[in-house]
N, C-alpha and C. Protein backbone atom coordinates (compact mmCIF):
# COMPACT_ATOMS: atom_id res chain seq x y z
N UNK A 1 2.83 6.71 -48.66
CA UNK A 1 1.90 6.66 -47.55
C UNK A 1 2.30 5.57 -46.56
N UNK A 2 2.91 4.68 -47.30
CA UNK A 2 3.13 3.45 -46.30
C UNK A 2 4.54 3.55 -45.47
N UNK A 3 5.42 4.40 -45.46
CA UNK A 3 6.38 4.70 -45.19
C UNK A 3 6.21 5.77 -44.08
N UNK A 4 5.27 6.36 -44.23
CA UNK A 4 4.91 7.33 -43.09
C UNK A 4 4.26 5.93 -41.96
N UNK A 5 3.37 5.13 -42.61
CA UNK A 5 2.90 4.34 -41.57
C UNK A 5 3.88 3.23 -40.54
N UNK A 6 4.76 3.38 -41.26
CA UNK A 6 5.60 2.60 -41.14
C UNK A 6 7.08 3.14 -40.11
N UNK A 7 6.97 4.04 -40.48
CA UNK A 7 7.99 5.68 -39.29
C UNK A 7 7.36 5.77 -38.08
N UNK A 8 5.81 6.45 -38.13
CA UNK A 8 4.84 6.01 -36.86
C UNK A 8 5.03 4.62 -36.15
N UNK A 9 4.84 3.73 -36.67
CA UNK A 9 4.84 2.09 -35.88
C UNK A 9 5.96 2.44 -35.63
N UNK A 10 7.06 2.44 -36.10
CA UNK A 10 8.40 2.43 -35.71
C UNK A 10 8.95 2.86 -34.06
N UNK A 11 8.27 4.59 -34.26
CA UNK A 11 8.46 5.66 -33.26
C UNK A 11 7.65 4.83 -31.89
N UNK A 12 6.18 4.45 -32.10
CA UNK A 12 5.31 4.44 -31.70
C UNK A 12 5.76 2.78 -30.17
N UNK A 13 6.57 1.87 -30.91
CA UNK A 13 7.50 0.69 -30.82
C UNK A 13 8.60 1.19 -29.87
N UNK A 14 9.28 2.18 -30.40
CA UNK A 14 10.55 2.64 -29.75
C UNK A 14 9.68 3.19 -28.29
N UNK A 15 8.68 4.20 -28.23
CA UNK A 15 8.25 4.53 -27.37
C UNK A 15 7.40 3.99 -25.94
N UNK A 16 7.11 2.84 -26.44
CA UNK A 16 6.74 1.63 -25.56
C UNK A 16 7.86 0.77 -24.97
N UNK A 17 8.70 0.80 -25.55
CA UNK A 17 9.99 0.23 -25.31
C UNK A 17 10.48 0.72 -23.95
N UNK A 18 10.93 1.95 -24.32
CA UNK A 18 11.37 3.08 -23.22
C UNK A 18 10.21 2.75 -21.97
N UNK A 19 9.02 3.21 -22.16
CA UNK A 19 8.03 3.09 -21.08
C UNK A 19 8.08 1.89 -20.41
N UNK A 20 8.14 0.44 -21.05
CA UNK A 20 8.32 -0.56 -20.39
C UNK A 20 8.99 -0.79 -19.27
N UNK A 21 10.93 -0.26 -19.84
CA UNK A 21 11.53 -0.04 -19.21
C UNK A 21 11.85 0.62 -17.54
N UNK A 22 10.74 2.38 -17.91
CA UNK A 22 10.72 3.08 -16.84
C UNK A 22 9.31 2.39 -15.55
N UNK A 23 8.33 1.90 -16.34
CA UNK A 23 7.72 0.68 -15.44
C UNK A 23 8.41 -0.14 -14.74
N UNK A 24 9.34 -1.24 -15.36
CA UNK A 24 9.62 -2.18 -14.80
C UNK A 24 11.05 -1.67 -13.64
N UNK A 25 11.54 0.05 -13.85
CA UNK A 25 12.52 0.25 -13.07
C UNK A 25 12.27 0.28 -11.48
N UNK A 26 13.37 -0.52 -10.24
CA UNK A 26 13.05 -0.21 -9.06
C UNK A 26 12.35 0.80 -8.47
N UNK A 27 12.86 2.00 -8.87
CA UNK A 27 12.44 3.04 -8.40
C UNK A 27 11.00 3.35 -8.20
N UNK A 28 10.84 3.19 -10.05
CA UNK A 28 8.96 3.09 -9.76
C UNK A 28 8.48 2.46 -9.41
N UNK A 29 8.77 0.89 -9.55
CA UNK A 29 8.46 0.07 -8.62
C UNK A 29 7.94 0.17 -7.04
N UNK A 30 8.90 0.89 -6.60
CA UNK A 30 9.39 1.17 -5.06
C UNK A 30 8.47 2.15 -4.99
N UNK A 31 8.81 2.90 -5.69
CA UNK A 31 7.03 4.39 -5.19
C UNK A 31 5.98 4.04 -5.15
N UNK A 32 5.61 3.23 -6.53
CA UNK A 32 4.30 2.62 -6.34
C UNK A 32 3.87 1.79 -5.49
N UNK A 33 4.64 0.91 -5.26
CA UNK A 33 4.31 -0.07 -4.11
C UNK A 33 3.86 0.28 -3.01
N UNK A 34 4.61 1.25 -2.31
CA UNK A 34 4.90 2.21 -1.26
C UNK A 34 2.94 2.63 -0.88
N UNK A 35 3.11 3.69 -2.38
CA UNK A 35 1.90 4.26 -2.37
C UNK A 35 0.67 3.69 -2.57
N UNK A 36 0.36 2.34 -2.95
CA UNK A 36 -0.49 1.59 -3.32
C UNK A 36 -0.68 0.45 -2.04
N UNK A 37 0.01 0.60 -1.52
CA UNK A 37 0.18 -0.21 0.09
C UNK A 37 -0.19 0.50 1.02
N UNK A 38 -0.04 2.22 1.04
CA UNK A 38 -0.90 2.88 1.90
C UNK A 38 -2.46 3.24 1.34
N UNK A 39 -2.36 3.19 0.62
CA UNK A 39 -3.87 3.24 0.06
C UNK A 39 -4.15 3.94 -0.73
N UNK A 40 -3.20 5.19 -1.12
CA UNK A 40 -3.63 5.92 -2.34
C UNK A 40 -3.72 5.60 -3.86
N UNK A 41 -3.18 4.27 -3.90
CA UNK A 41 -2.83 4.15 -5.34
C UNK A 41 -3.40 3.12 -5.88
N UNK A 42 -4.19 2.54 -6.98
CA UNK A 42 -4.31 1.30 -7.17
C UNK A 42 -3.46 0.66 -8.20
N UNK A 43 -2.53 -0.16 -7.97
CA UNK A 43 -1.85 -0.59 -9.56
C UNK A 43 -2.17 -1.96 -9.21
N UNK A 44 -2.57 -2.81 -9.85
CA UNK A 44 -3.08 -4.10 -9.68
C UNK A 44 -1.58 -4.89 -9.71
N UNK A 45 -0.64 -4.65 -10.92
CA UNK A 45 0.36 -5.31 -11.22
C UNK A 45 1.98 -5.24 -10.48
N UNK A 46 1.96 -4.17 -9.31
CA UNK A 46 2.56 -4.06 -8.48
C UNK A 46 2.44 -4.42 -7.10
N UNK A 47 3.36 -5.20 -6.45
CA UNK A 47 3.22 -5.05 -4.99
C UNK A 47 3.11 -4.66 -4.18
N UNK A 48 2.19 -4.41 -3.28
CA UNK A 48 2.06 -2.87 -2.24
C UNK A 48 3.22 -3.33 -1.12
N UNK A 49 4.23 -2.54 -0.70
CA UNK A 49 4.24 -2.58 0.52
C UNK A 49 4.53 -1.03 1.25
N UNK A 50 3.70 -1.43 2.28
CA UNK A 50 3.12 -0.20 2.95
C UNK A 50 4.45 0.15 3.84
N UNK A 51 4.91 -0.94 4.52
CA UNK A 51 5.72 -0.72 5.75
C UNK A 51 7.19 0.03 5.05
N UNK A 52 7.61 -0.14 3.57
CA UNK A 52 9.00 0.84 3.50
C UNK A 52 8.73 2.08 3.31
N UNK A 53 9.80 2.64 3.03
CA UNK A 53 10.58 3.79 3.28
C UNK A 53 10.75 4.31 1.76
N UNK A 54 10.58 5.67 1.17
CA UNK A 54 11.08 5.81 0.34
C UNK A 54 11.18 7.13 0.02
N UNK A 55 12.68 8.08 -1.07
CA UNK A 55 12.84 9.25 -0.65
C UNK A 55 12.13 9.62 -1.46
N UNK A 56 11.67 10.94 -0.84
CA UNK A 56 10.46 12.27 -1.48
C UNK A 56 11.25 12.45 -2.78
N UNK A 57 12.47 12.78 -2.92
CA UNK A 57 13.24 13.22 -4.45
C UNK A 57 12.82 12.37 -5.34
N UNK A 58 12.72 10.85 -5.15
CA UNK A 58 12.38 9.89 -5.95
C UNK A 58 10.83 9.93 -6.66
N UNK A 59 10.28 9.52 -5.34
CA UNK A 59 8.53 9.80 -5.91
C UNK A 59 8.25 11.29 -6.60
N UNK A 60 8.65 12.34 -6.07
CA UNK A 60 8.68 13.67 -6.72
C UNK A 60 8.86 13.48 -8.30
N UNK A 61 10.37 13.05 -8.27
CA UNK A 61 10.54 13.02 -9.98
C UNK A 61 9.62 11.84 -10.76
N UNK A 62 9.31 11.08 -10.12
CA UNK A 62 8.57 10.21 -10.63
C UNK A 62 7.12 10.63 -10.86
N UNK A 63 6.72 11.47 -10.24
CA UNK A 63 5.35 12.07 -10.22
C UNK A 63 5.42 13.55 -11.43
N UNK A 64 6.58 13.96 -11.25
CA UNK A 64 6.81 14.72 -12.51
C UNK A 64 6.91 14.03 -13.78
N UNK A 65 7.79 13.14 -13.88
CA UNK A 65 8.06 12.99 -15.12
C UNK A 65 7.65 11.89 -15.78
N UNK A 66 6.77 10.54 -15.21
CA UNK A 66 6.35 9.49 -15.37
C UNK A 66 4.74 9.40 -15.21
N UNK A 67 4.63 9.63 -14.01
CA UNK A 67 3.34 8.92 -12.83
C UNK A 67 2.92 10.18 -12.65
N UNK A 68 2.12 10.90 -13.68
CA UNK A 68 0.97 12.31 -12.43
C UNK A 68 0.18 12.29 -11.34
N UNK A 69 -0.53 10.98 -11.39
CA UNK A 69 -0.59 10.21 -10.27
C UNK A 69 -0.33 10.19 -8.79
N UNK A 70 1.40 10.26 -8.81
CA UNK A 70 1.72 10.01 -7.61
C UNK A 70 2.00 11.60 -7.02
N UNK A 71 2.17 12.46 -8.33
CA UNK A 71 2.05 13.97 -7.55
C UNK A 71 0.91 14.33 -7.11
N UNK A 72 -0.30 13.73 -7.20
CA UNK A 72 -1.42 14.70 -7.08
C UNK A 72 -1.92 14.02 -5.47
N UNK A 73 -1.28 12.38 -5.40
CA UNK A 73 -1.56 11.68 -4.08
C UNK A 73 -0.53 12.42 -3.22
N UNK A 74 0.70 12.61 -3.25
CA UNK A 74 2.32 12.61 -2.31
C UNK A 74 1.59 13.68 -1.16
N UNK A 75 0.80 15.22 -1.13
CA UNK A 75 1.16 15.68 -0.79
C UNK A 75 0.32 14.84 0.71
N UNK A 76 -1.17 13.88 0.07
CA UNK A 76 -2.04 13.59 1.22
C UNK A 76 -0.92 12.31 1.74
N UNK A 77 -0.14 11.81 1.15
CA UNK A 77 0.68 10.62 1.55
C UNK A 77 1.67 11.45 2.56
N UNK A 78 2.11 12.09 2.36
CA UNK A 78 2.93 12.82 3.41
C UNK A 78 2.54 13.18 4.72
N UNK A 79 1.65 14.42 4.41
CA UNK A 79 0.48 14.50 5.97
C UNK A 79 0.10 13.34 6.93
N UNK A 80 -0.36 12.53 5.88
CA UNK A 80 -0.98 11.01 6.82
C UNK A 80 0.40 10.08 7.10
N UNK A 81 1.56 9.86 6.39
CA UNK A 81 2.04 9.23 6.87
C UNK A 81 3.96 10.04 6.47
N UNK A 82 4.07 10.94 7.07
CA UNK A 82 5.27 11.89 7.21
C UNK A 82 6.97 10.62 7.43
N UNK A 83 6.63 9.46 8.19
CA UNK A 83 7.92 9.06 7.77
C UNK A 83 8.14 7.72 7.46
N UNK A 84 6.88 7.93 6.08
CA UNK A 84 7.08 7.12 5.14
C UNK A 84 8.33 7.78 4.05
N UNK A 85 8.21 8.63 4.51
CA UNK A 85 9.15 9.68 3.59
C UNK A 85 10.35 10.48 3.84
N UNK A 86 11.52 10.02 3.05
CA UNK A 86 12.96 10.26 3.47
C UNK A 86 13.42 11.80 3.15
N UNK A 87 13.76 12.27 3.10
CA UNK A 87 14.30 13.83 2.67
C UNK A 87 13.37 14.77 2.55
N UNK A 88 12.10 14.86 3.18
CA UNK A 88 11.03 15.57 3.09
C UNK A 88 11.18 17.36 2.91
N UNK A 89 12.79 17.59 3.96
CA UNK A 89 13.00 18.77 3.91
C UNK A 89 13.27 19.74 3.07
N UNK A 90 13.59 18.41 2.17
CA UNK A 90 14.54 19.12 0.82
C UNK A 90 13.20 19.59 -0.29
N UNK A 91 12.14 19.65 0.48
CA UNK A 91 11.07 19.76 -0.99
C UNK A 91 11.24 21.54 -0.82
N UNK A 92 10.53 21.71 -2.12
CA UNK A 92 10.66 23.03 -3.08
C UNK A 92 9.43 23.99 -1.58
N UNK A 93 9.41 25.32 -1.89
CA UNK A 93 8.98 25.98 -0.68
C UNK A 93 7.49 26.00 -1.25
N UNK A 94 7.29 25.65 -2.63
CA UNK A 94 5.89 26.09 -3.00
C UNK A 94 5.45 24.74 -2.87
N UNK A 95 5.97 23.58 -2.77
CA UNK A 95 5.34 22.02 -2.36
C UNK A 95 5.39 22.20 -0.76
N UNK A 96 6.06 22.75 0.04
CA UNK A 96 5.37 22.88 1.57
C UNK A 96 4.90 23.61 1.76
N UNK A 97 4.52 24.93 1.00
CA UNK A 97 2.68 25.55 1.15
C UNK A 97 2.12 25.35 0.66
N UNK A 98 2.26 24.12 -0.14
CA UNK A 98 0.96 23.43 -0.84
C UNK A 98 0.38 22.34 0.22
N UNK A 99 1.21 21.49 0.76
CA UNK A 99 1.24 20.82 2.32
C UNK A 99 0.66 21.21 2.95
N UNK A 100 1.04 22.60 3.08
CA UNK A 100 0.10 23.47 4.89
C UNK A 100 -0.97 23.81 4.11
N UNK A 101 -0.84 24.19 3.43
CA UNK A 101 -2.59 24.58 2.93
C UNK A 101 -3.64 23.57 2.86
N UNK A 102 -3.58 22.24 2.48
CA UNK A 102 -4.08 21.25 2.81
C UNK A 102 -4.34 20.98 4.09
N UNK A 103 -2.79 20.76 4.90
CA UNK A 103 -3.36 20.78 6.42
C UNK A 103 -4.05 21.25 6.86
N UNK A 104 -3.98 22.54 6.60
CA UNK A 104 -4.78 23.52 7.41
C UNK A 104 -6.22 23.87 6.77
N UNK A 105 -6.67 22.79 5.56
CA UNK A 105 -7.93 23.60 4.50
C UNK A 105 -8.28 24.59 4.15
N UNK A 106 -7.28 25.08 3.87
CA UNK A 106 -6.98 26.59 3.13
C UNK A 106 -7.09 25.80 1.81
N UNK A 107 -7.49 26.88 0.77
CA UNK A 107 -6.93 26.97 -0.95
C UNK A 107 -5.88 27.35 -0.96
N UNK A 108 -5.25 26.68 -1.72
CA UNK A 108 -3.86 26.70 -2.16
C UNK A 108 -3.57 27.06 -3.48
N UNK A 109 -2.66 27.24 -3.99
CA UNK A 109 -2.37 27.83 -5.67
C UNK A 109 -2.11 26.28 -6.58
N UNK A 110 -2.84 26.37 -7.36
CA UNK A 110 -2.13 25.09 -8.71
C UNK A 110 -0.75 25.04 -8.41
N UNK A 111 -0.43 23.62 -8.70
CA UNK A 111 1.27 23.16 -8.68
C UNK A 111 1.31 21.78 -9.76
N UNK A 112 2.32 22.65 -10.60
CA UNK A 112 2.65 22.11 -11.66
C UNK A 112 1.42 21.63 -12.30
N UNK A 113 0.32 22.61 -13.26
CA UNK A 113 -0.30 22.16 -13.74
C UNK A 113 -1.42 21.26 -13.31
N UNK A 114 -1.39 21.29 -12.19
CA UNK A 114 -2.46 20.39 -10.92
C UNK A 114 -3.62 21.33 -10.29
N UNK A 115 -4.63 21.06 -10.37
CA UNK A 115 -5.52 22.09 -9.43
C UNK A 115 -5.25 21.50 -8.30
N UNK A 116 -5.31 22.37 -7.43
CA UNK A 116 -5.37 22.15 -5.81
C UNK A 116 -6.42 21.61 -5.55
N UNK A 117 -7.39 21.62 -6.10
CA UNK A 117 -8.87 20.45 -5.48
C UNK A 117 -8.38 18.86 -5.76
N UNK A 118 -7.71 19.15 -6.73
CA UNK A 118 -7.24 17.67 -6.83
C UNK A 118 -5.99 16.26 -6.02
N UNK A 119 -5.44 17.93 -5.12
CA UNK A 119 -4.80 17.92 -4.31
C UNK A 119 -5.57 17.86 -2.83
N UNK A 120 -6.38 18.30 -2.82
CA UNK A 120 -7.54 18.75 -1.50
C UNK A 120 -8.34 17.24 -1.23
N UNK A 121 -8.57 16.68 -2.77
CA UNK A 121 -9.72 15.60 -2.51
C UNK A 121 -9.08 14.34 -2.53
N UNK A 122 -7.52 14.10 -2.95
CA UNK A 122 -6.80 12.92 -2.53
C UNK A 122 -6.99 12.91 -0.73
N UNK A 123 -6.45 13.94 0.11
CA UNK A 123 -6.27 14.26 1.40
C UNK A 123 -7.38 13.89 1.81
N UNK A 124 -8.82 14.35 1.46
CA UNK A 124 -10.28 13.90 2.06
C UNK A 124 -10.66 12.54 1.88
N UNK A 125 -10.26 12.09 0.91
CA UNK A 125 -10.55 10.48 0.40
C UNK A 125 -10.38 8.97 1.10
N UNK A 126 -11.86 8.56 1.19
CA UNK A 126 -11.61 7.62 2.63
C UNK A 126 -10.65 6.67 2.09
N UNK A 127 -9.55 5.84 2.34
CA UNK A 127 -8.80 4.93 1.84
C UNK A 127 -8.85 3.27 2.71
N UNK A 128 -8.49 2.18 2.08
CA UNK A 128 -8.73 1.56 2.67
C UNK A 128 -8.02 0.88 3.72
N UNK A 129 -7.19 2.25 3.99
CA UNK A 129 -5.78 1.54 5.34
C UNK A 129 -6.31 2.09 6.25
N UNK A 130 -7.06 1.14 7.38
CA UNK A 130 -7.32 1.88 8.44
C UNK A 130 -5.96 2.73 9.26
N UNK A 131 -5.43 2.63 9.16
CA UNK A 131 -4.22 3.79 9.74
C UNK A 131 -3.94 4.92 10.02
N UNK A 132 -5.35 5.87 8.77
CA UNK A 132 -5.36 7.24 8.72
C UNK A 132 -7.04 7.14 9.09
N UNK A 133 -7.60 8.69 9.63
CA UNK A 133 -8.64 8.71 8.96
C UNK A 133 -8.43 10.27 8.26
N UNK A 134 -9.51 10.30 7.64
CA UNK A 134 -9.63 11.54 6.80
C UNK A 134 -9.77 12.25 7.40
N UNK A 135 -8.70 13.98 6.71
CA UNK A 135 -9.06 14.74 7.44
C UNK A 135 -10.37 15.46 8.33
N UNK A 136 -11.31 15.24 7.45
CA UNK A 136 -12.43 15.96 8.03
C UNK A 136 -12.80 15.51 9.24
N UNK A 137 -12.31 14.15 9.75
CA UNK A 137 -12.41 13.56 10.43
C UNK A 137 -11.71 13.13 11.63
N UNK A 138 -10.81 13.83 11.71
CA UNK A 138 -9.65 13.54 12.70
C UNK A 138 -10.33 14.75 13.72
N UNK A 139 -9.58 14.00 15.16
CA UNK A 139 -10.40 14.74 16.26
C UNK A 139 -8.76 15.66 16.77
N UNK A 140 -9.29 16.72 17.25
CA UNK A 140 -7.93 17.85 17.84
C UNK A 140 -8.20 18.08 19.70
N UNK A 141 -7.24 17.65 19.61
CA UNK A 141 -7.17 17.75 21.48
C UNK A 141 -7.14 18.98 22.07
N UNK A 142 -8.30 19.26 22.77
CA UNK A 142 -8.51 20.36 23.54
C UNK A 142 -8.00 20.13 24.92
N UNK A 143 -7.78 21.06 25.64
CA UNK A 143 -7.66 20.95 26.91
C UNK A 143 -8.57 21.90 27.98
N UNK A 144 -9.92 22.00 29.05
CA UNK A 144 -10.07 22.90 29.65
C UNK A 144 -10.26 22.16 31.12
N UNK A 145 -10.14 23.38 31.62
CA UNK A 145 -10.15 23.11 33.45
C UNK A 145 -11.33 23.82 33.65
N UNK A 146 -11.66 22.78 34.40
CA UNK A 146 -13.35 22.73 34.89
C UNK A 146 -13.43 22.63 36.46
N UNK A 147 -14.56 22.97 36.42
CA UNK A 147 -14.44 22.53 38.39
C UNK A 147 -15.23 20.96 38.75
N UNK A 148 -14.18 20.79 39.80
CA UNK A 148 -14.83 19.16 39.90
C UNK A 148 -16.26 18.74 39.93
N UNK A 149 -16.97 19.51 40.16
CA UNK A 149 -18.66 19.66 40.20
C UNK A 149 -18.78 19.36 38.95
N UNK A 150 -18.31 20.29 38.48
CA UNK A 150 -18.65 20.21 36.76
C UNK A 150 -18.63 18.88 35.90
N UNK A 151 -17.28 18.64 36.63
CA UNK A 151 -16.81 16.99 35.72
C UNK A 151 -17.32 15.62 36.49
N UNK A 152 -17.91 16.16 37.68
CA UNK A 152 -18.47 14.90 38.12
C UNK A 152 -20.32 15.27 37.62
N UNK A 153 -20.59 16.05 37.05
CA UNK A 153 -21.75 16.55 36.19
C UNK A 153 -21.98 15.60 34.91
N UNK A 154 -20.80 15.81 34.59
CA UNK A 154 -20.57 15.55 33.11
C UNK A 154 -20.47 13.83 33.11
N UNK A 155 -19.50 13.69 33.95
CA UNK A 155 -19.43 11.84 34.00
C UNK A 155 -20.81 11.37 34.56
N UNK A 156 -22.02 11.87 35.09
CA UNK A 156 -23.19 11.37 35.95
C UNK A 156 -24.01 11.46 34.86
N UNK A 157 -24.12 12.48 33.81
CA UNK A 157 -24.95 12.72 32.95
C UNK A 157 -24.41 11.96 31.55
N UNK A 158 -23.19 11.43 31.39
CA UNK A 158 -22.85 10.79 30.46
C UNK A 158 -23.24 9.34 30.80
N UNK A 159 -23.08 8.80 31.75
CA UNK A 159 -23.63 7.15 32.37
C UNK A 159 -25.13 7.04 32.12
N UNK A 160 -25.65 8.00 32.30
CA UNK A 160 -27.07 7.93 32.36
C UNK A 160 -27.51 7.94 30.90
N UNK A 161 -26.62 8.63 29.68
CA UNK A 161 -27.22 8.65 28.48
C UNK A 161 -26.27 7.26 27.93
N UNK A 162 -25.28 6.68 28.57
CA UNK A 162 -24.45 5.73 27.92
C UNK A 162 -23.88 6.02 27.26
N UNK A 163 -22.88 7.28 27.12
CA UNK A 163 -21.95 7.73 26.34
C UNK A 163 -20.89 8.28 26.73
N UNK A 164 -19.85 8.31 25.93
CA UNK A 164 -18.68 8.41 26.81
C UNK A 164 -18.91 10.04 27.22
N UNK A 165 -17.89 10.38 27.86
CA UNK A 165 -17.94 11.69 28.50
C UNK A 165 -17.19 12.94 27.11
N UNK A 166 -16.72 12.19 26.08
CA UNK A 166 -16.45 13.26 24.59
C UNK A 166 -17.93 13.14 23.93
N UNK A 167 -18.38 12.19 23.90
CA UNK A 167 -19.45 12.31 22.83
C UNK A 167 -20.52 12.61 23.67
N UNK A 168 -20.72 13.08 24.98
CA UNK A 168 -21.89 13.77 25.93
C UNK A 168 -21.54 15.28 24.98
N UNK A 169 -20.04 15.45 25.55
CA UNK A 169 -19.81 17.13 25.29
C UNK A 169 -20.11 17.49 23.64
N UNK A 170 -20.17 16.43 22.69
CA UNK A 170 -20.04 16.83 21.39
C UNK A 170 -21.73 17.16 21.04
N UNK A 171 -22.62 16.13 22.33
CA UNK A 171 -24.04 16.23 21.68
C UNK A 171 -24.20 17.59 22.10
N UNK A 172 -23.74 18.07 23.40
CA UNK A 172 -24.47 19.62 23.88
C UNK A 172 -23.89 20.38 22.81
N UNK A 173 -23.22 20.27 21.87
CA UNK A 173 -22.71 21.58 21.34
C UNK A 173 -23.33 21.13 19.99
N UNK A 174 -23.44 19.90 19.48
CA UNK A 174 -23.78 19.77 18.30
C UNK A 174 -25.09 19.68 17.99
């Protein structure tokens, strides 16, 4: 009996070993940091920095085979901040319609064992880098041509309520 306990500790030793290792390697280092500096990640024991650079192949395999973590954040880390990230092109065709489907708030199909909500609600998640805001929240530029009556309407009736001339047009519709 004690020999089995003793095979376990053994294995159990060797296997922490290894993990230590793939922790303390640059690479993960470098992803995490990355990602924990823009806001998706919390690792207390790593350094964030937000401002580098690092390639998609890297964090990818690292999110596969280490960190699930950083797969289920990459695809909202990408959208919000696209060149934080080096070789983006080279991703698989079912990780850039997993991308647009997010963009666009569509459902998307599971990837790798991931529900797509879990993928959906990294992307919605307020973070604490002001840099992004959340999707639900980002404004899309319209453009219409109006007649000058109209827009000197709009700027006379916006002064008078004290609001800018977007958030006049957002109250009439909202």
């Amino acid at each position: 009996m004690s020999l089995k306990y003793k095979d376990i500790k053994n294995r159990l030793k060797v296997i922490n070993d290894q993990n230590k290792e793939i922790h303390n390697s640059a690479s993960y280092l470098r992803v995490i940091g990355v990602l924990s500096g823009l806001g998706f990640l919390i690792a207390p024991n790593i350094k964030p920095c937000a401002n580098s650079k690092i390639d998609f192949e890297e964090a990818f395999k690292i999110g596969i085979s280490i960190e699930p973590r950083v797969l289920e954040v990459l695809p909202a880390a990408i959208l919000s901040f696209p060149k934080s990230f080096l070789h983006y092109e080279k991703a698989s065709v079912e990780f850039k319609q997993l991308v647009e489907a997010i963009r666009k708030g569509k459902v998307g199909a599971d990837y790798n064992g991931i529900k797509f909500d879990k993928f959906y609600q990294a992307a919605i998640r307020p973070i604490k880098n002001r840099k992004r805001k959340i999707m639900t929240e980002r404004r899309i530029s319209k453009t219409f041509r109006l007649r000058p009556a109209v827009v000197n309407e709009i700027t006379r009736r916006s002064k008078e309520l004290g609001l800018d001339q977007t958030a006049y047009i957002e109250s009439l519709i909202v």
